[in-house]
N, C-alpha and C. Protein backbone atom coordinates (compact mmCIF):
# COMPACT_ATOMS: atom_id res chain seq x y z
N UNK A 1 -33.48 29.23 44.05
CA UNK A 1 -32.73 28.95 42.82
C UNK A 1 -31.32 28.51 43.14
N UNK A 2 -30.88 29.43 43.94
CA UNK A 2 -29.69 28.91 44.56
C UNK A 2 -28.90 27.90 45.23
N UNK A 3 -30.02 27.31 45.99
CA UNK A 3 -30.31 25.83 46.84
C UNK A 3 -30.45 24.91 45.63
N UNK A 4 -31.11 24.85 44.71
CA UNK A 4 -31.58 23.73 43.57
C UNK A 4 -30.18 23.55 42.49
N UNK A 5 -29.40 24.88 42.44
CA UNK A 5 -27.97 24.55 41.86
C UNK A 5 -26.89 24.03 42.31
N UNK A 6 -27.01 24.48 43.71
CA UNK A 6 -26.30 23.65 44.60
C UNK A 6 -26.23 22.38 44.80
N UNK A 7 -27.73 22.06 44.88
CA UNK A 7 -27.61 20.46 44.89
C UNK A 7 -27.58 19.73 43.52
N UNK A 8 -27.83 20.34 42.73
CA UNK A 8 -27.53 19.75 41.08
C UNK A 8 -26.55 19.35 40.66
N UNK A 9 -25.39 20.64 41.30
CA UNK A 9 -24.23 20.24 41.15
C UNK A 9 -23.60 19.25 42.00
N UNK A 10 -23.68 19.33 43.30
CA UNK A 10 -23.17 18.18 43.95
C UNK A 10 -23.65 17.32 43.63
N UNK A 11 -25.13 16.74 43.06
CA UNK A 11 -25.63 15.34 42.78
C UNK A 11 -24.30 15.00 41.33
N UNK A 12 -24.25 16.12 40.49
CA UNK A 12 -23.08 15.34 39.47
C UNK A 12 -21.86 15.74 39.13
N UNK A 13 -21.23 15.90 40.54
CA UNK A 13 -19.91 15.94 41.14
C UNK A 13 -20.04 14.86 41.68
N UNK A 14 -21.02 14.17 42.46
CA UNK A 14 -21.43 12.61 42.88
C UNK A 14 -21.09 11.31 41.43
N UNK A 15 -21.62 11.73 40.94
CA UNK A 15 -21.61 11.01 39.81
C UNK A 15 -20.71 10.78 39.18
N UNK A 16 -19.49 11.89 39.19
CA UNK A 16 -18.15 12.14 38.35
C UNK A 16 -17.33 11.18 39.49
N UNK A 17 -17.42 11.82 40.53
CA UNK A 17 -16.33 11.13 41.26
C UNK A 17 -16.74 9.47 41.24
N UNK A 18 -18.27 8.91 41.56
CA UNK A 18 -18.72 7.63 41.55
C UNK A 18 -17.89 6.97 40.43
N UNK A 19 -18.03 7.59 39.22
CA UNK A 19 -17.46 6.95 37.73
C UNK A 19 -15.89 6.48 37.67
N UNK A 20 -14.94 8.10 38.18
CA UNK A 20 -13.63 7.80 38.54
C UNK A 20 -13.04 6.76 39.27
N UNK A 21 -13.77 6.06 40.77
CA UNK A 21 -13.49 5.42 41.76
C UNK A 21 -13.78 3.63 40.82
N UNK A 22 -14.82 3.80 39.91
CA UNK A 22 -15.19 2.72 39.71
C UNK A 22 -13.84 2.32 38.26
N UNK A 23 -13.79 3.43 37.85
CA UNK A 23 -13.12 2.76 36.67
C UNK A 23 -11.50 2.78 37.40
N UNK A 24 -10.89 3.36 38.78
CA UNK A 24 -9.43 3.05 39.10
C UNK A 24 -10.00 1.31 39.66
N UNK A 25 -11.09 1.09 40.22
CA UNK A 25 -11.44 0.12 40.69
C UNK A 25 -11.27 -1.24 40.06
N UNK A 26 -11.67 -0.79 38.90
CA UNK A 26 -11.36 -1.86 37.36
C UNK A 26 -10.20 -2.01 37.16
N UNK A 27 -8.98 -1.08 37.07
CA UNK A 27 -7.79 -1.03 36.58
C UNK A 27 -7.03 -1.78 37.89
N UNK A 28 -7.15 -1.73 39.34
CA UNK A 28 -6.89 -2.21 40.32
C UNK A 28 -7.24 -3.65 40.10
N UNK A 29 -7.90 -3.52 40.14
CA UNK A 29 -8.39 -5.74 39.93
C UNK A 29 -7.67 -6.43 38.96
N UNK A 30 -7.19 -5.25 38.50
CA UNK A 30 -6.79 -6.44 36.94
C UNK A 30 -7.67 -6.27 35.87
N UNK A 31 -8.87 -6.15 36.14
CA UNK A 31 -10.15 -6.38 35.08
C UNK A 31 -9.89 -5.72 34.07
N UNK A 32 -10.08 -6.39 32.92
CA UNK A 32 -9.83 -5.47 31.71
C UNK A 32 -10.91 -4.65 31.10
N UNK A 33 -10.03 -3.18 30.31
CA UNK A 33 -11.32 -2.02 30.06
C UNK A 33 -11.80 -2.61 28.84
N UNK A 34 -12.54 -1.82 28.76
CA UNK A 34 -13.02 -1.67 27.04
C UNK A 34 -11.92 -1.75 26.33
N UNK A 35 -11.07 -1.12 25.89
CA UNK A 35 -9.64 -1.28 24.92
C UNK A 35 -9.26 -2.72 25.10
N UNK A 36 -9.00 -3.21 26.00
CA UNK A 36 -8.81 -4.57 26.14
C UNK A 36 -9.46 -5.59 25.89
N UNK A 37 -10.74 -5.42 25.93
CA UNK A 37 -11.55 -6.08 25.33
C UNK A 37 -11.88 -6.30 23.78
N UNK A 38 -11.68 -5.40 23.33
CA UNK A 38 -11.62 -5.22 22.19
C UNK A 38 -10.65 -6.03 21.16
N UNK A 39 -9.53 -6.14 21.85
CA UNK A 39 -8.31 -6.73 21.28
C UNK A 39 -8.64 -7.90 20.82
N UNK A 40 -7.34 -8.34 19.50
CA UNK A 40 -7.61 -10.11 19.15
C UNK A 40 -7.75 -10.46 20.36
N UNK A 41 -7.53 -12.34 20.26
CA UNK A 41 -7.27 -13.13 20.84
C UNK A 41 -6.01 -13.70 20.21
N UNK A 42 -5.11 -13.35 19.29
CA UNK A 42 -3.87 -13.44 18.79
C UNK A 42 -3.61 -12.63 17.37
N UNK A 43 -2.76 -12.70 16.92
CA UNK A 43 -2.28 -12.05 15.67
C UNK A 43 -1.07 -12.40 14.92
N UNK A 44 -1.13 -13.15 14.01
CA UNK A 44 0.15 -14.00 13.44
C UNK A 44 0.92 -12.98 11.98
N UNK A 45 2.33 -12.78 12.48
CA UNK A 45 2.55 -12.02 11.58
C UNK A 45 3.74 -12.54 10.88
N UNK A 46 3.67 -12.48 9.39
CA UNK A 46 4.24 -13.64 8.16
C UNK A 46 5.12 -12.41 7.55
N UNK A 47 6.15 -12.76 7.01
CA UNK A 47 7.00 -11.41 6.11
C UNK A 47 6.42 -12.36 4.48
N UNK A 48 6.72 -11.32 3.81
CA UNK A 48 6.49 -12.21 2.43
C UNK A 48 6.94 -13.12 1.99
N UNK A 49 6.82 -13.78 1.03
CA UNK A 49 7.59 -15.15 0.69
C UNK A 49 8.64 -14.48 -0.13
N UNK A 50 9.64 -15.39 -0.32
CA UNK A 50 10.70 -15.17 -1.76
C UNK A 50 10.42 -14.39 -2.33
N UNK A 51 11.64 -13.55 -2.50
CA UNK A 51 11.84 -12.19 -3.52
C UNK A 51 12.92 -12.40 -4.63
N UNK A 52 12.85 -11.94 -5.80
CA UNK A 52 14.14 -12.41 -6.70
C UNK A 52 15.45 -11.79 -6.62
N UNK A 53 16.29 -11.51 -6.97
CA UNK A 53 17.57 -11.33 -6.19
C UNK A 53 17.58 -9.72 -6.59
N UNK A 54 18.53 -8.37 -5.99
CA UNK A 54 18.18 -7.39 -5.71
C UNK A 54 18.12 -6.78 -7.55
N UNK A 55 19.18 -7.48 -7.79
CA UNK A 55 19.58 -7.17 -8.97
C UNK A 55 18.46 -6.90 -10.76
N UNK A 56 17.33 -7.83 -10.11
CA UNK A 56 16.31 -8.41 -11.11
C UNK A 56 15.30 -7.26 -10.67
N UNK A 57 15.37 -6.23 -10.23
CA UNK A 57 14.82 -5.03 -9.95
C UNK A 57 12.92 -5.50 -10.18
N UNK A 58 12.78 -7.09 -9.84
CA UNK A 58 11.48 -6.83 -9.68
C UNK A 58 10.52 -6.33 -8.66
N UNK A 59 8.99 -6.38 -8.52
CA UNK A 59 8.40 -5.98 -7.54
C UNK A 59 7.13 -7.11 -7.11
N UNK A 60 7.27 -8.49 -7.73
CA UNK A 60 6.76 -9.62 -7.49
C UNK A 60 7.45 -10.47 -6.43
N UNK A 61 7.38 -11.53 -6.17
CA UNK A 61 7.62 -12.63 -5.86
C UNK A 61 8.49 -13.71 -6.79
N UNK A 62 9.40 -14.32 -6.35
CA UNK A 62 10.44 -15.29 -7.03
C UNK A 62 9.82 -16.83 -7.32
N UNK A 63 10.12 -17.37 -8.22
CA UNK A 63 9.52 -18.80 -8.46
C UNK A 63 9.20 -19.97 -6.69
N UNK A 64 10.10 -19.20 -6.00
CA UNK A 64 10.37 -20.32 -4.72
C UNK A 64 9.08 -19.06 -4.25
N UNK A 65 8.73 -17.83 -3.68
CA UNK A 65 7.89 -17.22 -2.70
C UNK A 65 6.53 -17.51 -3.67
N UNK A 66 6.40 -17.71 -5.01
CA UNK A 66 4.70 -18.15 -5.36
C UNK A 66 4.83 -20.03 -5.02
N UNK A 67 5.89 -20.54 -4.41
CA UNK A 67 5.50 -22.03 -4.27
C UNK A 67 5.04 -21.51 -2.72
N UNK A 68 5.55 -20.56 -2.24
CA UNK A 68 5.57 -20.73 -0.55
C UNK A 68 3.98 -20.47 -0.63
N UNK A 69 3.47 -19.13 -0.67
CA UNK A 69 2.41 -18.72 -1.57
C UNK A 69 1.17 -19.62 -1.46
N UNK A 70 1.15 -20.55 -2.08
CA UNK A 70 0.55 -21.56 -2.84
C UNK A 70 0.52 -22.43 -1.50
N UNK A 71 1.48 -22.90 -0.62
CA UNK A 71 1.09 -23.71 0.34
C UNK A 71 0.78 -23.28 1.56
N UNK A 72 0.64 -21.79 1.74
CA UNK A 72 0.52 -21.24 3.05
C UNK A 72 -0.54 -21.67 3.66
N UNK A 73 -1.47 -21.94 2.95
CA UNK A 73 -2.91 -22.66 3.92
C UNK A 73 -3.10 -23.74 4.56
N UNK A 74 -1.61 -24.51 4.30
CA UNK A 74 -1.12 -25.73 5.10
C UNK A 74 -0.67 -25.12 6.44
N UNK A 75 -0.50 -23.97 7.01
CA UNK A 75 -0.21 -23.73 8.57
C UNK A 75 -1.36 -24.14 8.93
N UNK A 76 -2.86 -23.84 8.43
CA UNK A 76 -3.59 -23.90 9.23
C UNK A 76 -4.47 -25.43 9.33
N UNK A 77 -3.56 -26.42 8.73
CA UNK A 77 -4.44 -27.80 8.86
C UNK A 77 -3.67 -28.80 9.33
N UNK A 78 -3.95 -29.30 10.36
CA UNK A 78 -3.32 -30.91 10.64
C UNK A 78 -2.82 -31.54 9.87
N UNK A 79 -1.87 -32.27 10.04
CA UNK A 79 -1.20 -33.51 9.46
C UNK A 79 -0.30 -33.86 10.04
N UNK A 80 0.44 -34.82 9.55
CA UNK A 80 2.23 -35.61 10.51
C UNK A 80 2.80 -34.47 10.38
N UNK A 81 3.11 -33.47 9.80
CA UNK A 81 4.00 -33.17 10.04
C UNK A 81 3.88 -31.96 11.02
N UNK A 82 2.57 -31.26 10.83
CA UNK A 82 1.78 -30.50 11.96
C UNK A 82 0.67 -31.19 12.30
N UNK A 83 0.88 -31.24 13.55
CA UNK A 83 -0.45 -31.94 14.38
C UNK A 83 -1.09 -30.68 14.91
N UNK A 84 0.09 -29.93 15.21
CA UNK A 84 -0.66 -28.76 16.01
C UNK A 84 -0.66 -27.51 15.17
N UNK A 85 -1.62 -27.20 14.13
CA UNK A 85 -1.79 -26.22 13.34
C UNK A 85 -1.94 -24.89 14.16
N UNK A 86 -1.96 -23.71 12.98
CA UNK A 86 -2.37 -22.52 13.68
C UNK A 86 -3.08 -22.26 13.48
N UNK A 87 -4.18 -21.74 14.54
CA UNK A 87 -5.37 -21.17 14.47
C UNK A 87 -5.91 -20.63 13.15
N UNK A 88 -6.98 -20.97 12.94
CA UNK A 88 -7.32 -20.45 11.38
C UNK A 88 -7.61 -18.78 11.17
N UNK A 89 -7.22 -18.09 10.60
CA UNK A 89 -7.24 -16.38 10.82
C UNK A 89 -8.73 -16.41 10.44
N UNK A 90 -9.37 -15.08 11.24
CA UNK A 90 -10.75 -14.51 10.75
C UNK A 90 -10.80 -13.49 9.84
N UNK A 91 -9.47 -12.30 9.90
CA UNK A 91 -9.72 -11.95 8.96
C UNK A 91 -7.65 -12.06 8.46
N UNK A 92 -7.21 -11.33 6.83
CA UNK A 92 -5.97 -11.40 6.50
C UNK A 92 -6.14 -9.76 6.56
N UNK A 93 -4.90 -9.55 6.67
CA UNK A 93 -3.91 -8.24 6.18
C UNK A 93 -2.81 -8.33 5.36
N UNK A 94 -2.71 -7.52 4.44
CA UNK A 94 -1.26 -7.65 3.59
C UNK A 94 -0.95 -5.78 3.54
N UNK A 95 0.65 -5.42 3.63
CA UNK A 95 1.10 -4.67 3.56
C UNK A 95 0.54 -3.99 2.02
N UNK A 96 -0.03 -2.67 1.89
CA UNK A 96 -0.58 -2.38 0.91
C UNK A 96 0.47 -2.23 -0.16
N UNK A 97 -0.09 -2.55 -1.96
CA UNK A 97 1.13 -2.44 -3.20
C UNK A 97 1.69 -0.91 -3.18
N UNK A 98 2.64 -0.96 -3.60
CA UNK A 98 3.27 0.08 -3.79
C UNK A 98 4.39 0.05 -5.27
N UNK A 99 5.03 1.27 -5.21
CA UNK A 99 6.24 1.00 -6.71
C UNK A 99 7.09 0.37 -6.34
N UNK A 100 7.44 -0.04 -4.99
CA UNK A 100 8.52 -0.99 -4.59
C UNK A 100 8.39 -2.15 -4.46
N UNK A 101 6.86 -2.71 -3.67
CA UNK A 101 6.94 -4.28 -3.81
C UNK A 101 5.11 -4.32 -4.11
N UNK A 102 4.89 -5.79 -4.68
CA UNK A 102 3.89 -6.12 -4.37
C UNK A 102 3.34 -7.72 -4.16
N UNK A 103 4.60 -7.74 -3.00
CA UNK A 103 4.60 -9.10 -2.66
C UNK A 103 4.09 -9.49 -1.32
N UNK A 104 3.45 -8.51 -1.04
CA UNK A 104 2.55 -9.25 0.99
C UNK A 104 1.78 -9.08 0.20
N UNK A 105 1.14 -8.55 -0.63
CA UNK A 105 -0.41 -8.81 -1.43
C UNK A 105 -0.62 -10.56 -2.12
N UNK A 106 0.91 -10.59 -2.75
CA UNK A 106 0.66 -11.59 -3.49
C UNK A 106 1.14 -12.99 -2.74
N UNK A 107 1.71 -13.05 -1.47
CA UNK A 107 2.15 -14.21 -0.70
C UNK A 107 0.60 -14.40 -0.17
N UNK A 108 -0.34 -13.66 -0.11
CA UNK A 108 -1.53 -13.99 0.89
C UNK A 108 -2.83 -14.20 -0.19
N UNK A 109 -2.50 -14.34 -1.64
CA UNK A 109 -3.43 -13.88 -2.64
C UNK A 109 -4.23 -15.38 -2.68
N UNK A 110 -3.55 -16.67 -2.34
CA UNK A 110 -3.80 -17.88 -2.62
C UNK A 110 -5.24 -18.15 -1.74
N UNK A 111 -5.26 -17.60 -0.56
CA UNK A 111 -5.43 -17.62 0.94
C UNK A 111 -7.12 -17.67 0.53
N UNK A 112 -7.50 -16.48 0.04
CA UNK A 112 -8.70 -16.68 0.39
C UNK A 112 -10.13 -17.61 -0.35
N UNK A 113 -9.35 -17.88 -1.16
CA UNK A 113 -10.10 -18.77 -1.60
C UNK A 113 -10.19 -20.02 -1.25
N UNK A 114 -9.39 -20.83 -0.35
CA UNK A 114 -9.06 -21.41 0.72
C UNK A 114 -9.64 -21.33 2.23
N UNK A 115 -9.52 -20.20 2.53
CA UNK A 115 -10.15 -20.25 3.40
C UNK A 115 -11.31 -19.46 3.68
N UNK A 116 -11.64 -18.62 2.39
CA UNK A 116 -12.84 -17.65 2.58
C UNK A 116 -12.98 -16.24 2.97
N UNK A 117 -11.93 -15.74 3.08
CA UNK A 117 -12.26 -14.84 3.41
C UNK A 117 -11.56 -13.37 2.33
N UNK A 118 -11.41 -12.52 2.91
CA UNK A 118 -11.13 -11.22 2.00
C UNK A 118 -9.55 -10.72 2.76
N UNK A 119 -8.74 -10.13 1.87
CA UNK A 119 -7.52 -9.84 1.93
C UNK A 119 -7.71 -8.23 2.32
N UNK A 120 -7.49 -7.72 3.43
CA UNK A 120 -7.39 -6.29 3.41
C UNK A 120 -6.05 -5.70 3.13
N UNK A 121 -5.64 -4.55 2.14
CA UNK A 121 -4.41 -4.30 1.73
C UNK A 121 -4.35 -3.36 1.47
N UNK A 122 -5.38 -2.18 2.07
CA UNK A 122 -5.36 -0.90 2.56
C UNK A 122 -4.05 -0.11 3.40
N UNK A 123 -3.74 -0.67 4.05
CA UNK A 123 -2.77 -0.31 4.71
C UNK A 123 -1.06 -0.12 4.43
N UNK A 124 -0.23 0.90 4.17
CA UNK A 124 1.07 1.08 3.94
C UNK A 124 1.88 0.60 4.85
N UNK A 125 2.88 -0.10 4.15
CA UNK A 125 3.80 -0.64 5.03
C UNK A 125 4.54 0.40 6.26
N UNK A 126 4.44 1.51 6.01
CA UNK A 126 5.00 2.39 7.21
C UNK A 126 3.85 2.79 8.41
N UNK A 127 2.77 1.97 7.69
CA UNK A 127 1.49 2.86 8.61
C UNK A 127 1.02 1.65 9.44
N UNK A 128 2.16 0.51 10.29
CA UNK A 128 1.96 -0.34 11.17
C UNK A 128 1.40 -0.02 12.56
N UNK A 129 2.02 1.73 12.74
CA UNK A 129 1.18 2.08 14.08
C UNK A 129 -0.95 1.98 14.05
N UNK A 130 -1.17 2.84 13.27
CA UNK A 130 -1.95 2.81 12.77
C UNK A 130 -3.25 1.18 12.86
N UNK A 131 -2.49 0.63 11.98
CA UNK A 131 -2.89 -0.88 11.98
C UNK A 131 -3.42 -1.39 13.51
N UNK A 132 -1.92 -1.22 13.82
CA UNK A 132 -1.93 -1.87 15.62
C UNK A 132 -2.99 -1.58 16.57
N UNK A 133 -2.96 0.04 16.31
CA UNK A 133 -3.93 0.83 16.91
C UNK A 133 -5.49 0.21 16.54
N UNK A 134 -5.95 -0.15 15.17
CA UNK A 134 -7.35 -0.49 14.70
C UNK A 134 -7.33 -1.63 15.33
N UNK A 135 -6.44 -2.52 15.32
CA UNK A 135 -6.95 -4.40 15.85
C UNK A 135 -6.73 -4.25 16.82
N UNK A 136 -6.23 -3.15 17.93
CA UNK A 136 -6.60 -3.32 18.98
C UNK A 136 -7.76 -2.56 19.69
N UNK A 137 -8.41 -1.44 18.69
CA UNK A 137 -9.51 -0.91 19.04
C UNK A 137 -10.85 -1.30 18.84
N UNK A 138 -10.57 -2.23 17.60
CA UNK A 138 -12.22 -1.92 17.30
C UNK A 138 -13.26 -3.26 17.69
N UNK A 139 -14.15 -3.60 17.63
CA UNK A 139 -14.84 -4.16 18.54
C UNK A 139 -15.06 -5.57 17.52
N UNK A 140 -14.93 -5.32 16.46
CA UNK A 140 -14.96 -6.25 15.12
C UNK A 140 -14.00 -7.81 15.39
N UNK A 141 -12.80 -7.37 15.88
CA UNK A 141 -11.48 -8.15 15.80
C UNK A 141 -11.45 -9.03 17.38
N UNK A 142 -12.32 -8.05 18.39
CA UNK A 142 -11.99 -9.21 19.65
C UNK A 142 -12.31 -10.58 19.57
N UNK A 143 -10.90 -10.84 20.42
CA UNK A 143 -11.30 -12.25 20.06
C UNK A 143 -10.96 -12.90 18.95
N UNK A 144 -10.64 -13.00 17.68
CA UNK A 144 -10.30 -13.27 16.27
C UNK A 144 -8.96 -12.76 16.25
N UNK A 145 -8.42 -14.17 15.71
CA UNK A 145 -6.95 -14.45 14.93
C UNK A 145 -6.62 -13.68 13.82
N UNK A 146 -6.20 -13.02 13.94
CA UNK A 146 -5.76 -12.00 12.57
C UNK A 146 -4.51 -12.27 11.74
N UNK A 147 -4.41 -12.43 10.49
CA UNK A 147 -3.20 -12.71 9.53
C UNK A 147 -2.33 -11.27 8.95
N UNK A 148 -0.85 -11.32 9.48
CA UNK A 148 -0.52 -9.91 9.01
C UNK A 148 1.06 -10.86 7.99
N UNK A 149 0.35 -10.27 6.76
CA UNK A 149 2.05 -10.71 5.67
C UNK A 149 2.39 -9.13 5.77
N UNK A 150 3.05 -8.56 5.89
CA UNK A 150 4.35 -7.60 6.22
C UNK A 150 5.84 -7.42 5.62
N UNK A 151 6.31 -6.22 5.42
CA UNK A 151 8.06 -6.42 5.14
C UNK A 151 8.46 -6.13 6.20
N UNK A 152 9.79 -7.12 6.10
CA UNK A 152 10.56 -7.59 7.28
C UNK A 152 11.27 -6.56 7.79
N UNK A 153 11.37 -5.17 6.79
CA UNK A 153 12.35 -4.08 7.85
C UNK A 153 10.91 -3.62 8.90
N UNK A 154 9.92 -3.26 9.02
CA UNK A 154 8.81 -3.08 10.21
C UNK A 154 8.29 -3.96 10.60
N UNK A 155 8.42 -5.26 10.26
CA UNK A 155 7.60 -6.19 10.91
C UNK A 155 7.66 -5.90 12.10
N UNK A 156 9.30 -5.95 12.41
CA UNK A 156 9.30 -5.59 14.37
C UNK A 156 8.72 -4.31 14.78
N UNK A 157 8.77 -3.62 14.23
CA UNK A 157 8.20 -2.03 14.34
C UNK A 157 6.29 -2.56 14.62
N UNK A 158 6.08 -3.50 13.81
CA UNK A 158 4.22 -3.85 14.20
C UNK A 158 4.24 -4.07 15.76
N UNK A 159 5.14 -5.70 15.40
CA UNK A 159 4.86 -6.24 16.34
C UNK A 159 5.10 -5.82 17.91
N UNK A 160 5.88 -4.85 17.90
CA UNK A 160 5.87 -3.75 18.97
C UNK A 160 4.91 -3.25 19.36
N UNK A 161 4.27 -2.09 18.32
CA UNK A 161 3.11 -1.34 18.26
C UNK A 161 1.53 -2.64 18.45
N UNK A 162 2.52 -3.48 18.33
CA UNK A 162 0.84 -4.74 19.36
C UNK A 162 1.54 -5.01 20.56
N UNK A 163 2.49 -4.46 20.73
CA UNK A 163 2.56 -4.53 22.62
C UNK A 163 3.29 -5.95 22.49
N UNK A 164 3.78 -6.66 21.87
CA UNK A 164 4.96 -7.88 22.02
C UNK A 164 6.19 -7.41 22.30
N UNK A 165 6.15 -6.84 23.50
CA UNK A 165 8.07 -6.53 24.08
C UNK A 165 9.46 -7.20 23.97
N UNK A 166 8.56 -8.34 23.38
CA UNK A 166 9.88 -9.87 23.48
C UNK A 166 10.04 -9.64 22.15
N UNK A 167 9.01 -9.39 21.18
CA UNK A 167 9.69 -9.56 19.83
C UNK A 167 11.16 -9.18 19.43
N UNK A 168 11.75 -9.75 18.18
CA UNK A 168 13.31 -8.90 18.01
C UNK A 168 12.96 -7.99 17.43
N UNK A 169 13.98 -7.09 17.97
CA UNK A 169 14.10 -5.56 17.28
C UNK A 169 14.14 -5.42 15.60
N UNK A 170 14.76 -6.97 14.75
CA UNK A 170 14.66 -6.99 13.61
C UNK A 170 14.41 -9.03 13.07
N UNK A 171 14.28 -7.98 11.60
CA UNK A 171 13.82 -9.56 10.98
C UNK A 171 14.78 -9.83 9.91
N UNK A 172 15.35 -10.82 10.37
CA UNK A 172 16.25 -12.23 9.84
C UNK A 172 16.43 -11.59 7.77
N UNK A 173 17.16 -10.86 6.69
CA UNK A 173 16.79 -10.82 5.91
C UNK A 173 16.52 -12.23 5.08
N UNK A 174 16.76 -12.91 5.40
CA UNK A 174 17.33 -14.21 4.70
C UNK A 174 16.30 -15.29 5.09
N UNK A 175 15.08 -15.21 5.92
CA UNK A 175 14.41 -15.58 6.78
C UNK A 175 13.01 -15.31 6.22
N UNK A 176 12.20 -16.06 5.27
CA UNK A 176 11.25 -15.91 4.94
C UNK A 176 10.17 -17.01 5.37
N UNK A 177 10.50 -18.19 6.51
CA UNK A 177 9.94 -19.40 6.79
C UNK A 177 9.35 -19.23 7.85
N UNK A 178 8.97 -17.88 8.98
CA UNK A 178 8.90 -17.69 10.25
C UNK A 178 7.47 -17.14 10.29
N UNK A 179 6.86 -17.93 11.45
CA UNK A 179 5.67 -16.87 12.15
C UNK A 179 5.58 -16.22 12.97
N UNK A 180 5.58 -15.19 13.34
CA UNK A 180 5.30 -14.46 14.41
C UNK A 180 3.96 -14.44 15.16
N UNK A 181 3.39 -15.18 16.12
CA UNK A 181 2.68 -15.49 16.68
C UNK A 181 2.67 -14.26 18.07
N UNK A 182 1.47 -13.46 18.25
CA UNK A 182 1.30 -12.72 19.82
C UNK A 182 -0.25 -13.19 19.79
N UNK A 183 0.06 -13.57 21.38
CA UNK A 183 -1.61 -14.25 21.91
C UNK A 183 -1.57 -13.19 23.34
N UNK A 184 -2.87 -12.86 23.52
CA UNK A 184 -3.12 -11.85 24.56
C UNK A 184 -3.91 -12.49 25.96
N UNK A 185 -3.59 -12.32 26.59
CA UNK A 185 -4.63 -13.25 27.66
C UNK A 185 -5.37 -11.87 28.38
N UNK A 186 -6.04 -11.93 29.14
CA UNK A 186 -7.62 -11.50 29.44
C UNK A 186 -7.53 -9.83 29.81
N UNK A 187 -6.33 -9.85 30.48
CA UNK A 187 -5.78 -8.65 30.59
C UNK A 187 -4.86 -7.87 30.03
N UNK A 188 -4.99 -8.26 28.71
CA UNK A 188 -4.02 -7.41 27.76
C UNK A 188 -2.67 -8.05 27.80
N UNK A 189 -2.22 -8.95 28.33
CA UNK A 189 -0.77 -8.92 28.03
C UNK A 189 -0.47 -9.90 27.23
N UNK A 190 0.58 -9.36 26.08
CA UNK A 190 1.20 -10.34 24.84
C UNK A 190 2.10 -11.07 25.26
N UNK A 191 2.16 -12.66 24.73
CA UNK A 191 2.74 -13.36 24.40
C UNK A 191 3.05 -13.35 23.24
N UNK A 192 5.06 -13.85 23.06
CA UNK A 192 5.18 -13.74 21.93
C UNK A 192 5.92 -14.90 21.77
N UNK A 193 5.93 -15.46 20.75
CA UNK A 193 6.68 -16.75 19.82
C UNK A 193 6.77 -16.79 18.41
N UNK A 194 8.17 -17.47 18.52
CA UNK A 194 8.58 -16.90 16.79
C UNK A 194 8.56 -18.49 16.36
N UNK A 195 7.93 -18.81 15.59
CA UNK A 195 7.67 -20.28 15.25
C UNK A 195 8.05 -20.18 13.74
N UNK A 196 7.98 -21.97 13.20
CA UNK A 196 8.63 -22.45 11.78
C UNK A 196 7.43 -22.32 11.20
N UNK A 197 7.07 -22.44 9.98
CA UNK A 197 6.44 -22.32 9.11
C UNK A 197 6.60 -24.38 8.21
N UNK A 198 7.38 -24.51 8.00
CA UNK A 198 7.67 -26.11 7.77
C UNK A 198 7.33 -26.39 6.48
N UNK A 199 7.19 -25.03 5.30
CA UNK A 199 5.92 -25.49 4.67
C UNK A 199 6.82 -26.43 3.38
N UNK A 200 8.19 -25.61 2.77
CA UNK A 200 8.77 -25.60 1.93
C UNK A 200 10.32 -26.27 2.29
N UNK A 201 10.88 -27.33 1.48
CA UNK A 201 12.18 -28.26 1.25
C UNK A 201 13.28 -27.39 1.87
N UNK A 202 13.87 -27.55 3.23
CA UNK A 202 14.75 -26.52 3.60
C UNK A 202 14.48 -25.10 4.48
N UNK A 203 12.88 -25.29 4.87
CA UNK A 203 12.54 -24.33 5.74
C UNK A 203 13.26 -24.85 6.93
N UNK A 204 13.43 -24.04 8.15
CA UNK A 204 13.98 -24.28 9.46
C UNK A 204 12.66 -25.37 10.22
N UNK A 205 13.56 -26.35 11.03
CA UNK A 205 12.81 -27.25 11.71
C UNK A 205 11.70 -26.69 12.89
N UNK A 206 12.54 -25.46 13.58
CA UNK A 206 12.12 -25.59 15.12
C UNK A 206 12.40 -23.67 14.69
């Protein structure tokens, strides 16, 4: 009895250590784990469009953020003035409504009927860790361009919590024309670029 436990156990103390050696083995190469795999293949993150001035105590969007609104599905198509569009998102995110705003719901509301798909807006604007954590865990999103409209005091707080180290620590208040673009290459690491949007008379060029 004694001999047969003995070797039972060393056969999976064999096994434990076999598993350990193989997965530092993985992390040594570079090769990416499961978590990494999992991840987009980018994630573009939009602050809302136009808000009306502080004073007008609304919780919509301003006549200029439902024009922005309305043309956002022009990032994702060719023309002169973009040749080089952005990737078309697989799925959207909007910062969930609340009593304070309900304008990442309504900058992304145009979207899917356009491009098909469904607006998820589950998520609270403070609960970006969270978020970060799901699109980079779950097995649904690898690979796929994801759309995040966001408010601009956490945007940087996301785009952190997706591992973009370059992002700025904050977002521009005055600055509603910008994409935040992070693309991941094979081994997890973000690229980040803060690009124009071009969409609207007076957006920034470059």
């Amino acid at each position: 009895m004694t001999i047969r436990w003995t070797t039972a156990w060393l056969a999976a103390s064999g096994l434990i250590l076999a598993s350990f050696v193989a997965r530092s083995s993985n992390t040594a190469s570079g090769r990416p784990d499961d978590a990494k795999k999992a991840q987009p293949a980018r994630v573009l993150i939009i602050r809302h469009a136009e808000k009306p001035p502080d004073q007008a105590n609304s919780i919509h969007l301003a006549p200029e953020g439902k024009k922005r609104a309305e043309a956002l599905y022009q990032l994702f198509e060719a023309s002169a003035k973009r040749p080089d569009p952005f990737p078309k998102p697989d799925f959207i995110f909007a910062a969930r409504n609340s009593s304070q705003s309900e304008r990442s719901v309504e900058t992304v509301t145009p979207l899917p009927e356009k491009l098909k798909l469904s607006v998820n807006a589950a998520y609270h604007n403070d609960d970006f860790a969270r978020l970060a954590r799901d699109l980079r865990r779950d097995p649904k999103y690898a690979g796929k361009t994801i759309l995040i409209c966001w408010h601009h005091g956490t945007a940087p707080l996301l785009a952190r919590a997706l591992k973009a180290a370059d992002a700025p620590t904050a977002w521009r208040g005055s600055a509603f024309d910008r994409v935040w673009q992070i693309d991941y290459d094979a081994t997890g690491k973000a690229t980040f670029r803060d690009r124009p949007q071009q969409l609207l008379a007076g957006d920034s060029a470059k």
